[in-house]
Protein backbone atom coordinates (compact mmCIF):
# COMPACT_ATOMS: atom_id res chain seq x y z
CA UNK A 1 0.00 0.00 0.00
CA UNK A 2 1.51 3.44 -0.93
CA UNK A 3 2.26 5.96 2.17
CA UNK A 4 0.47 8.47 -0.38
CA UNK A 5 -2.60 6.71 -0.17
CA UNK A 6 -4.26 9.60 1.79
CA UNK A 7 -4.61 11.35 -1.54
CA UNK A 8 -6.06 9.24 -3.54
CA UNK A 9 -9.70 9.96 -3.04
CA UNK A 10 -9.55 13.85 -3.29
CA UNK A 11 -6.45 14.34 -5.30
CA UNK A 12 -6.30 11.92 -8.01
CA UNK A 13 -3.93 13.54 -9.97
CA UNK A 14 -1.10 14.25 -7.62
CA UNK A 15 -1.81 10.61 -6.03
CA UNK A 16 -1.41 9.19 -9.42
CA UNK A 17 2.45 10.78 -9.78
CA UNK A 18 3.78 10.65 -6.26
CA UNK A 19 2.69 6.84 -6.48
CA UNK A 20 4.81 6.72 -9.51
CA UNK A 21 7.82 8.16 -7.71
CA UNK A 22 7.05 6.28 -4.72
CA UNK A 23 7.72 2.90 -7.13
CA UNK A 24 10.80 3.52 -8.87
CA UNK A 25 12.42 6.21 -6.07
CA UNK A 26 15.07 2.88 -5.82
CA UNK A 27 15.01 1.54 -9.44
CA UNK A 28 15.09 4.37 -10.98
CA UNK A 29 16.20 7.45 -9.11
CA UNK A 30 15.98 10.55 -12.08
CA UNK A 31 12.11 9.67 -13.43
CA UNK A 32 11.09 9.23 -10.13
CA UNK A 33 12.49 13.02 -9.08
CA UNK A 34 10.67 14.17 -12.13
CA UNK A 35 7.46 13.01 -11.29
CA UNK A 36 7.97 13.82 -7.66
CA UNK A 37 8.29 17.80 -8.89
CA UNK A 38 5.83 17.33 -11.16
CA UNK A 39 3.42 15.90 -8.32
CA UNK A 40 4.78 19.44 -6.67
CA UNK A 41 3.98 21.56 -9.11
CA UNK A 42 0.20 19.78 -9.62
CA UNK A 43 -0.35 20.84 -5.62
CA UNK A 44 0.64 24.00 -5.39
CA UNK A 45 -1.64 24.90 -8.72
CA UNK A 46 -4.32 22.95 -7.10
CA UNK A 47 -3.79 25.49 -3.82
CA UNK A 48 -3.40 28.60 -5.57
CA UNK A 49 -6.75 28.27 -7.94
CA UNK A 50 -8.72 27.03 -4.91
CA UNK A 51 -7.43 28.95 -1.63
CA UNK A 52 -8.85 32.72 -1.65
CA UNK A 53 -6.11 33.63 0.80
CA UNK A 54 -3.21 33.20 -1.73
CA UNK A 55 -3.22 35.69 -4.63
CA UNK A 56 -2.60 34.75 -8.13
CA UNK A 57 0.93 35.03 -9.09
CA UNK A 58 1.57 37.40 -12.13
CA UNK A 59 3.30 34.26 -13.37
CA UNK A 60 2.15 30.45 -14.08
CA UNK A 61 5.74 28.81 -13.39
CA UNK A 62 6.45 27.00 -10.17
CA UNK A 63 8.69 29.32 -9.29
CA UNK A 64 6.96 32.16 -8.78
CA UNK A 65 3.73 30.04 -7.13
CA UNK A 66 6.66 29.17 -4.70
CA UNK A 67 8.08 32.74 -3.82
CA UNK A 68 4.94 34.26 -3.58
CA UNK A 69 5.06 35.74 0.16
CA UNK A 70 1.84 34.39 1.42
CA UNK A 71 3.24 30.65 0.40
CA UNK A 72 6.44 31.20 1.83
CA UNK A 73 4.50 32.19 5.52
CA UNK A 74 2.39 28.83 5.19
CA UNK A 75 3.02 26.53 8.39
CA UNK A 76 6.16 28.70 9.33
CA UNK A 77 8.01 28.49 6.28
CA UNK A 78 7.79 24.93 6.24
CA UNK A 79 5.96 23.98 3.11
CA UNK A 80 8.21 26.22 1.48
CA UNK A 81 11.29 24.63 2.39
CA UNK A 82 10.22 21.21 1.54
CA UNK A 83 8.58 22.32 -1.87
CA UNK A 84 12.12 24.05 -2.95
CA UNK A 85 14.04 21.10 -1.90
CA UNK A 86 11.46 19.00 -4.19
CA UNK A 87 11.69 21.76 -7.04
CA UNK A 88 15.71 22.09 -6.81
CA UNK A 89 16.32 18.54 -7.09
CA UNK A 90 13.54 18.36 -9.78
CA UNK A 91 15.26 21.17 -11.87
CA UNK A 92 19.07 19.00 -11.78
CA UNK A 93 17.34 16.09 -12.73
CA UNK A 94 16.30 17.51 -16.02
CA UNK A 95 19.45 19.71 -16.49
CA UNK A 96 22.87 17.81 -14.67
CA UNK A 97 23.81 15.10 -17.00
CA UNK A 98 24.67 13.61 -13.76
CA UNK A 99 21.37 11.61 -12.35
CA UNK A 100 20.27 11.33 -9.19
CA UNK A 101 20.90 9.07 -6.30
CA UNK A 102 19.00 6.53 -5.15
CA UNK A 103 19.43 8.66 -1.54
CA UNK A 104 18.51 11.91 -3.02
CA UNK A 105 15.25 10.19 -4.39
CA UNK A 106 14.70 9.18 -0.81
CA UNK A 107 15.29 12.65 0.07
CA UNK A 108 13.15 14.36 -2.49
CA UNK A 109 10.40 11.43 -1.64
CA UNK A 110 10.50 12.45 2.00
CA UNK A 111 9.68 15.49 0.99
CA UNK A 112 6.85 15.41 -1.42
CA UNK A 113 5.00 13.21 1.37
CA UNK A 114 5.22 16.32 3.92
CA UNK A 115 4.37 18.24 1.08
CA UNK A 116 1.47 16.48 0.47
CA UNK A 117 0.74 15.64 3.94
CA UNK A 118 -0.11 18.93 4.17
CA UNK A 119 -2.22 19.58 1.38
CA UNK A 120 -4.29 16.08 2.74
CA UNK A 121 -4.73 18.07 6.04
CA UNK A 122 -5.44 21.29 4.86
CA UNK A 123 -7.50 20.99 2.34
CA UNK A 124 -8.78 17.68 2.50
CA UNK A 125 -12.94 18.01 2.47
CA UNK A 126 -13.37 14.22 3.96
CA UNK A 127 -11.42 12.30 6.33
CA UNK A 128 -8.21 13.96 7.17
CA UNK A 129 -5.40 11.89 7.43
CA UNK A 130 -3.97 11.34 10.99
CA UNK A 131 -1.32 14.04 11.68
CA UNK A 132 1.08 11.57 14.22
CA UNK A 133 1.28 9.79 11.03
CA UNK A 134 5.72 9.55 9.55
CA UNK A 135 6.91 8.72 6.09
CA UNK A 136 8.90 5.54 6.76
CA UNK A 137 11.94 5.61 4.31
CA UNK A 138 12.28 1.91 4.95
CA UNK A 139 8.95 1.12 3.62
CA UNK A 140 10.03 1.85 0.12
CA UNK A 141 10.78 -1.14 -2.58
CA UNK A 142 12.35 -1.65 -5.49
CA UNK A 143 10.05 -2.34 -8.82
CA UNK A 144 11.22 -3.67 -11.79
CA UNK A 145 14.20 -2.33 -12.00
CA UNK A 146 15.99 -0.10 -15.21
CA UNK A 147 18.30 -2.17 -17.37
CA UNK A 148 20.32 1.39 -16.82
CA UNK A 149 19.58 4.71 -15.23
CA UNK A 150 17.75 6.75 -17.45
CA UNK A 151 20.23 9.10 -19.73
CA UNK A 152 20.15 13.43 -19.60
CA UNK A 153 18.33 13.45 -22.75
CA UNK A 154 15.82 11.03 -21.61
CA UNK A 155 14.83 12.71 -18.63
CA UNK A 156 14.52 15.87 -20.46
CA UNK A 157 11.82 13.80 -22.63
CA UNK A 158 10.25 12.57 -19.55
CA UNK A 159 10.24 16.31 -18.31
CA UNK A 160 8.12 17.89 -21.26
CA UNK A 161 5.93 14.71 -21.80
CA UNK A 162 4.94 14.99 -18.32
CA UNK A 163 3.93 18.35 -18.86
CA UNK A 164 2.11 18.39 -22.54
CA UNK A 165 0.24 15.12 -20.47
CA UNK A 166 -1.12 17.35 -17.67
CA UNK A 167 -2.25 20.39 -20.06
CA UNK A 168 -4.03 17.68 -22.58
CA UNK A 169 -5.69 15.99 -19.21
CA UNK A 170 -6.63 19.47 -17.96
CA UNK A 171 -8.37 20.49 -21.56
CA UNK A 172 -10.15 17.64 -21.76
CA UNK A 173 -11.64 18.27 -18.12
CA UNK A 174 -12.44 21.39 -18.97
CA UNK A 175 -14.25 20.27 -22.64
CA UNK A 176 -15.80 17.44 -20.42
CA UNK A 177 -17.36 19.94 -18.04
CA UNK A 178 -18.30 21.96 -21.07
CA UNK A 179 -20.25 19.41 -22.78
CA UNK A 180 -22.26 18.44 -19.53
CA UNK A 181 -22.30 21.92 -18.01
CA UNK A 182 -23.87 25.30 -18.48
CA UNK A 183 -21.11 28.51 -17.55
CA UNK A 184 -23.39 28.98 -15.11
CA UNK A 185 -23.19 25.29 -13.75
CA UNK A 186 -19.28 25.84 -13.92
CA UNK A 187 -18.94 28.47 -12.08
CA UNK A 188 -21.42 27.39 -9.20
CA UNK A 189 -19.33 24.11 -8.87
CA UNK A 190 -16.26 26.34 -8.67
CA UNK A 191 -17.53 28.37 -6.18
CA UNK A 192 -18.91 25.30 -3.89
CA UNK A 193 -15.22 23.63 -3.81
CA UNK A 194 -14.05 26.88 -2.84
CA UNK A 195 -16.66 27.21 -0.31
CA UNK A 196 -15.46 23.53 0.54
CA UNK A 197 -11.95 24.42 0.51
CA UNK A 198 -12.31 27.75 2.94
CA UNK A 199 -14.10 25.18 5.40
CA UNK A 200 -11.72 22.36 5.09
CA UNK A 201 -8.72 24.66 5.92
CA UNK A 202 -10.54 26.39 8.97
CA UNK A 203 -11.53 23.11 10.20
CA UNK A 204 -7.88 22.18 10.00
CA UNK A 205 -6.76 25.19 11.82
CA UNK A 206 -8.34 22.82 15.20
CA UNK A 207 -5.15 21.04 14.75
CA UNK A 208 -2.26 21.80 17.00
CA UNK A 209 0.85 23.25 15.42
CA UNK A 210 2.68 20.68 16.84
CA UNK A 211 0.83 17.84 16.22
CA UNK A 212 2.27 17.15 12.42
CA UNK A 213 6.27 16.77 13.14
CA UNK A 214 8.38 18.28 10.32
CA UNK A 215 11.26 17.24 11.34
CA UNK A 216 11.48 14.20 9.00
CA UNK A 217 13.42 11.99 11.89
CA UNK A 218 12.72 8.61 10.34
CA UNK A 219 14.00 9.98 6.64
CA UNK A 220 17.20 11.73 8.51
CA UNK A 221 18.30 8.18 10.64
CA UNK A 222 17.75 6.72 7.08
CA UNK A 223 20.07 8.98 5.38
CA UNK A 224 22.67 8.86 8.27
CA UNK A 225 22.40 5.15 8.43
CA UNK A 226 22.80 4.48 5.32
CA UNK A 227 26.20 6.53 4.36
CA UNK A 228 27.23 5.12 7.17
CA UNK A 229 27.02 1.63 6.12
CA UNK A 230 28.44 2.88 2.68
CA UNK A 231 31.75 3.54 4.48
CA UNK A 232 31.68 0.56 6.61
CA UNK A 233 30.33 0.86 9.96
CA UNK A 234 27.87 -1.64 10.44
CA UNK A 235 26.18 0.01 14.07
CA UNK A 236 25.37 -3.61 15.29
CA UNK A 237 26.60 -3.01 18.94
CA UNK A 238 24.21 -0.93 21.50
CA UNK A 239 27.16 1.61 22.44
CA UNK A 240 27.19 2.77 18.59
CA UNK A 241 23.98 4.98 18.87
CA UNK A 242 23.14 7.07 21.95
CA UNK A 243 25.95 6.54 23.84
CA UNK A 244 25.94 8.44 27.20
CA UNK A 245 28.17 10.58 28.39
CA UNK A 246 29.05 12.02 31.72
CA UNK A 247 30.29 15.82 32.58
CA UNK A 248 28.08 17.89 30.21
CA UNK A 249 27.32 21.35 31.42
CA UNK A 250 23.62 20.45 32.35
CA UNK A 251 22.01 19.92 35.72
CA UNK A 252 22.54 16.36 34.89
CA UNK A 253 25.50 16.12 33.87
CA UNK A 254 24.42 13.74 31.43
CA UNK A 255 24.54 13.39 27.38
CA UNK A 256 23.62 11.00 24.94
CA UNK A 257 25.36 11.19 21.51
CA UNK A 258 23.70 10.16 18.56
CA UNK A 259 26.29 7.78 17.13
CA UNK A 260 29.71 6.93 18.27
CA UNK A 261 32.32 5.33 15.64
CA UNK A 262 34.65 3.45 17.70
CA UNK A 263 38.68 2.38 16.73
CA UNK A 264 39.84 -1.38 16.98
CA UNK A 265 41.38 -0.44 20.56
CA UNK A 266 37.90 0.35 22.37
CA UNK A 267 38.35 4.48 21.82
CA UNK A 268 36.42 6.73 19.59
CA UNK A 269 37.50 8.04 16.24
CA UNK A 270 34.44 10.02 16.02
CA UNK A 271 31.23 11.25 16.30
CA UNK A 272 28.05 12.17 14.86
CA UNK A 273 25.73 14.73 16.15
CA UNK A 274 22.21 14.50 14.08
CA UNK A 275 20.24 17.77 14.13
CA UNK A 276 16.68 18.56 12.53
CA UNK A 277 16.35 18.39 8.57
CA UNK A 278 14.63 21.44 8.83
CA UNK A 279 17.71 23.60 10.75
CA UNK A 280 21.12 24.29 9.77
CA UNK A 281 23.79 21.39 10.97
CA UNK A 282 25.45 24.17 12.33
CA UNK A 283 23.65 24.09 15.51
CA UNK A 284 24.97 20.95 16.74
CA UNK A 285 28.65 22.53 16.33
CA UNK A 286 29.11 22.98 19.85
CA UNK A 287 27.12 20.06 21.40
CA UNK A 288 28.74 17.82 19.53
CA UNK A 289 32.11 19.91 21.15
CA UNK A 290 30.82 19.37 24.18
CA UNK A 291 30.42 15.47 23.96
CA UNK A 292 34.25 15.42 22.38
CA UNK A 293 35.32 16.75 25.67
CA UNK A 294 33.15 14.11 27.48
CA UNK A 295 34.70 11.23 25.10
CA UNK A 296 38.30 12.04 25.33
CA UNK A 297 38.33 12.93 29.30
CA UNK A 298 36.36 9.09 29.34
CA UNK A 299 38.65 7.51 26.94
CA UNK A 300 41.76 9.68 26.41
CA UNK A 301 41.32 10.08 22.65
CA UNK A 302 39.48 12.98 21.29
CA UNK A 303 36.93 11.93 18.16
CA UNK A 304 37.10 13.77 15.20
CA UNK A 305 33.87 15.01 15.07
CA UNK A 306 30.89 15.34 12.21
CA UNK A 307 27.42 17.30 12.44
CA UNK A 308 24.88 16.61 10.05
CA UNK A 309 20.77 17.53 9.49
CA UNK A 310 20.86 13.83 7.21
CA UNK A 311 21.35 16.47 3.87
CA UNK A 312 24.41 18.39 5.00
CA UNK A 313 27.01 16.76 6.46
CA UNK A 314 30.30 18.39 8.41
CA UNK A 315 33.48 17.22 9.06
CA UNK A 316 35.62 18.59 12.29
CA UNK A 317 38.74 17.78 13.51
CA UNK A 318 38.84 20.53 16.04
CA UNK A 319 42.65 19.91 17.04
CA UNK A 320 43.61 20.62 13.88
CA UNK A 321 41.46 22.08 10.97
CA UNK A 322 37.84 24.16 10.40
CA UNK A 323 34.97 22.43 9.70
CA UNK A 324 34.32 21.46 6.22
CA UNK A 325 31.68 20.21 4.36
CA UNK A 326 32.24 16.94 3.30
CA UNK A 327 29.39 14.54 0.92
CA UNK A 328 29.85 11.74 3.69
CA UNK A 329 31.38 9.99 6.07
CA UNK A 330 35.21 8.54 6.55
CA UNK A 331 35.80 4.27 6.48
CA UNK A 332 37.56 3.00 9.59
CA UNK A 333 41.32 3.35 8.36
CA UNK A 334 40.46 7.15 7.19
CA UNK A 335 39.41 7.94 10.65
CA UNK A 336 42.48 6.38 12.32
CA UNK A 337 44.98 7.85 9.64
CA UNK A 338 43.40 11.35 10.73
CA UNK A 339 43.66 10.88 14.70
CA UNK A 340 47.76 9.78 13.96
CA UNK A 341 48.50 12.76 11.99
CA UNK A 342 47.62 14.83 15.13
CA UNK A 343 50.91 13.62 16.78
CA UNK A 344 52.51 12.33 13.56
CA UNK A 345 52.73 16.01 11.84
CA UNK A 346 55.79 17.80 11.27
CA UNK A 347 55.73 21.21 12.69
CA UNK A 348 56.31 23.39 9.52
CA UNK A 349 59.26 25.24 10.90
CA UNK A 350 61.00 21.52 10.55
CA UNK A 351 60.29 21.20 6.48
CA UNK A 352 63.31 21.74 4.71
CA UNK A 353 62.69 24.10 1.60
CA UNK A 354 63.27 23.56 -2.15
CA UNK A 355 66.26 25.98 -2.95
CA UNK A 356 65.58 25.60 -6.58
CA UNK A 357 61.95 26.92 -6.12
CA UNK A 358 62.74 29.54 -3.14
CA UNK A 359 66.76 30.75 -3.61
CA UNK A 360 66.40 34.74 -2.61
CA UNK A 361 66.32 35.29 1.03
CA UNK A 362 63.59 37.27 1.50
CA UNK A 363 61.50 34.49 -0.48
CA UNK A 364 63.08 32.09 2.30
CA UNK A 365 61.92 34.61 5.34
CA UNK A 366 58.04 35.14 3.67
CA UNK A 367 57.74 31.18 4.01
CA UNK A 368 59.38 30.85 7.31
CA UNK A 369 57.08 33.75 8.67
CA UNK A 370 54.09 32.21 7.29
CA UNK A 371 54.77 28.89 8.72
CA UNK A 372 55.44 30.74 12.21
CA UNK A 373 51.96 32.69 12.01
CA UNK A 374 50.18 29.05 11.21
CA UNK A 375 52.16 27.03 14.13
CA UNK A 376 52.21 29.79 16.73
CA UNK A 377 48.13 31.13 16.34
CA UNK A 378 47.09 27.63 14.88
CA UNK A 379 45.28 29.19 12.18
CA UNK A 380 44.59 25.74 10.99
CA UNK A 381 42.07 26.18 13.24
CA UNK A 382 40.31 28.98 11.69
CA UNK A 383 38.60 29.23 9.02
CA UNK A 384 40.49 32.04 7.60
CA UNK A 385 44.36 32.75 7.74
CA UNK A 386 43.00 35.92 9.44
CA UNK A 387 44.43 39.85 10.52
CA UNK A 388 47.99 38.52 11.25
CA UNK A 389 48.13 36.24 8.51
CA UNK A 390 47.56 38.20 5.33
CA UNK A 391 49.74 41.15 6.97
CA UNK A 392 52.97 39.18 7.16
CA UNK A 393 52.61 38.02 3.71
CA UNK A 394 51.83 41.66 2.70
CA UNK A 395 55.29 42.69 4.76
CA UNK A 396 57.19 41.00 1.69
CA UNK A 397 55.16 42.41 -1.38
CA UNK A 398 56.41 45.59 -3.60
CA UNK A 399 54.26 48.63 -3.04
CA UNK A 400 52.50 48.21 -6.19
CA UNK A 401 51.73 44.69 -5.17
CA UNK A 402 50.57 45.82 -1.99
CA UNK A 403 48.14 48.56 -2.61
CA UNK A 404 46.53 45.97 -5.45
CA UNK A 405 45.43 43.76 -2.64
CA UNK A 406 44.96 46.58 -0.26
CA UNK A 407 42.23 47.98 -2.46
CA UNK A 408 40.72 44.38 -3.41
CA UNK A 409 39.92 43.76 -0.23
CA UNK A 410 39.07 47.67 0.73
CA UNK A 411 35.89 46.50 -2.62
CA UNK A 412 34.81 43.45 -0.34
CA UNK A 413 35.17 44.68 3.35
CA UNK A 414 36.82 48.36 4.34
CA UNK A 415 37.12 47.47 7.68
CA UNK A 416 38.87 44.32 7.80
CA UNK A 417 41.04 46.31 4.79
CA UNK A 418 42.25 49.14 7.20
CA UNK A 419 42.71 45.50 9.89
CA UNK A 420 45.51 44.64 7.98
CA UNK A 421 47.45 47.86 7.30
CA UNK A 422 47.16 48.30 11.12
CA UNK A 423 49.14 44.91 10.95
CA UNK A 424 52.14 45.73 8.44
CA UNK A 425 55.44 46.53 9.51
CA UNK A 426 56.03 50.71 9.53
């Protein structure tokens, strides 16, 4: 039974292609991204021609259905955010000769059923469907599956078939309706489902806020579980997910961290903190800090450290280096090659320099300098070479040189520009 099933009855039309996607979201990864944004696109026209509260868009593309102010407000910003992820990932799919992954189906999947979750609950005239109801990820099969994923030039096909196939269906409705009814007929029907519509939507409004969770938790474990497994960690044993943790700032004292990749020798090599799909990964920087300090003063060895929203995924080895965003996460031996360069490093002042690339003196002084400013401020750490940084190199330029940059920067920040000719040397 499809997990869009709730649309059926009411909205035949978007049922009928979010089913589709629903099928072949694992055998077939670009069509089924295609027909997810086209099962997008069929909503929000369905929401715009039959809500009063939303005014017509000077425009008939998605686009500018989506950026229209009063959709962007809907549920918080919410639908919004789910219906650009849909229509981003729908837009590549037609244009990147790359196709999509079977886990950014999943992703665009997840996010077509809030999508349409919503418009069930909403708008729905009949039964609504149960709002503590989740899209399980896990529930989705494989159907007969593509001798080979479908090329750039057939999902473009796929792309404007879909969409001569929706105006012919929505002509013939209309020449349908014409043949049975009178204008007048027409426009009294019109006017009932909007009557219907205005209803449906205040009745919803009984609903808590709360009571529908956005979050997409199942979809995110999904995601996180399964790049894990893609780099090897299998998360069999009870200590690899919500491991606790003792001396966290709290009145407790205690933490639980989401997953915990553990070395051959019992200690961690890292981390994962898992934060809301809907919020930046960013905000589990410094909890998942916090549960580093817990892990190494438990175990002696600090875990490198990655936060992730099951989309965006960072990497952090906070001894070392600034976050970066990385597509997913490290094997076993990757981890353990990072934690040894922390003590296996060279300091820079200890590499011996090419003298046939660097042979002047001064060339010689700018590199030793530099390496200083990196070893003494760690700037490793930042995520700039910062003030002190770009003024040392600057010590060693011409003039001419130097006012180039000077300016530069002066186009793209003043302040920071006047930062570093506090810096240089007289």
């Amino acid at each position: 039974m499809s997990q869009f099933s709730f649309l059926a009855s009411e909205f035949p039309d978007e049922y009928s292609m979010a089913e589709w996607a629903e099928r072949h979201a694992l055998s077939d990864p670009g069509p089924a991204v295609i027909y997810a944004r086209k099962a997008l696109e069929s909503g929000v026209k369905w929401v715009f021609a039959y809500d009063r509260s939303l005014p017509q868009p000077y425009d008939d593309q998605l686009n500018t259905y989506l950026n229209e102010p009063a959709f962007k407000a809907l549920e918080n910003g919410h639908v919004f955010n789910v219906a650009k992820r849909i229509q981003k990932a729908g837009n590549r799919a037609v244009h990147d000769a790359k196709p999509p992954s079977k886990l950014e189906a999943v992703e665009v999947l997840s996010a077509l059923w809030q999508f349409c979750f919503w418009l069930a609950l909403t708008y729905g005239r009949g039964a609504k469907p149960n709002p503590s109801t989740r899209f399980d990820p896990h529930q989705l099969t494989i159907a007969k599956r593509a001798e080979e994923a479908a090329t750039l030039a057939q999902r473009k096909e796929l792309e404007d078939r879909l969409a001569i196939e929706a105006d012919e269906a929505a002509l013939a409705r209309q020449r349908a309706d014409e043949l049975t009814l009178t204008v007048e007929q027409l426009e009294a029907e019109k006017a009932a489902l909007i009557a219907a519509v205005a209803a449906a939507k205040k009745a919803a409004e009984d609903v808590p806020a709360d009571a529908h969770d956005w979050s997409e938790f199942e979809t995110r474990r999904y995601q996180i579980d399964t790049l894990l497994a893609e780099a090897g960690w299998k998360l069999t044993h009870v200590r690899d997910r919500e491991f606790e943790v003792h001396g966290m700032p709290t009145q407790s004292g205690v933490g639980y961290v989401d997953y915990v990749l553990w070395g051959d020798d019992g200690r961690p090599l890292a981390l994962v903190e898992a934060k809301k799909t809907m919020v930046s990964p960013a905000t589990g920087q410094q909890q998942a800090k916090l549960y580093a300090d817990c892990l190494q003063q438990a175990t002696g060895q600090r875990p490198v450290i990655f936060y992730t929203n099951g989309y965006e995924h960072w990497l952090w080895d906070d001894t070392t280096y600034a976050p970066r965003p990385v597509q997913g996460f490290l094997t076993k031996d990757e981890l353990q090659l990072l934690v040894q360069r922390r003590t296996a490093r060279l300091p820079l002042a200890a590499v011996q320099l090419n003298r046939l690339i660097i042979e002047r003196y001064y060339q010689t002084r700018a590199v030793r300098r530099v390496g200083t400013s990196f070893e003494a401020d760690n700037v490793r750490k930042s995520a700039l070479g910062g003030v002190r940084a770009a003024a040392e190199i600057l010590n060693f330029m011409g003039t001419a040189q130097e006012t180039v940059v000077i300016d530069a920067v002066k186009e793209y920040d003043n302040d920071l520009a006047q930062k570093i000719l506090d810096g240089l040397e007289g």
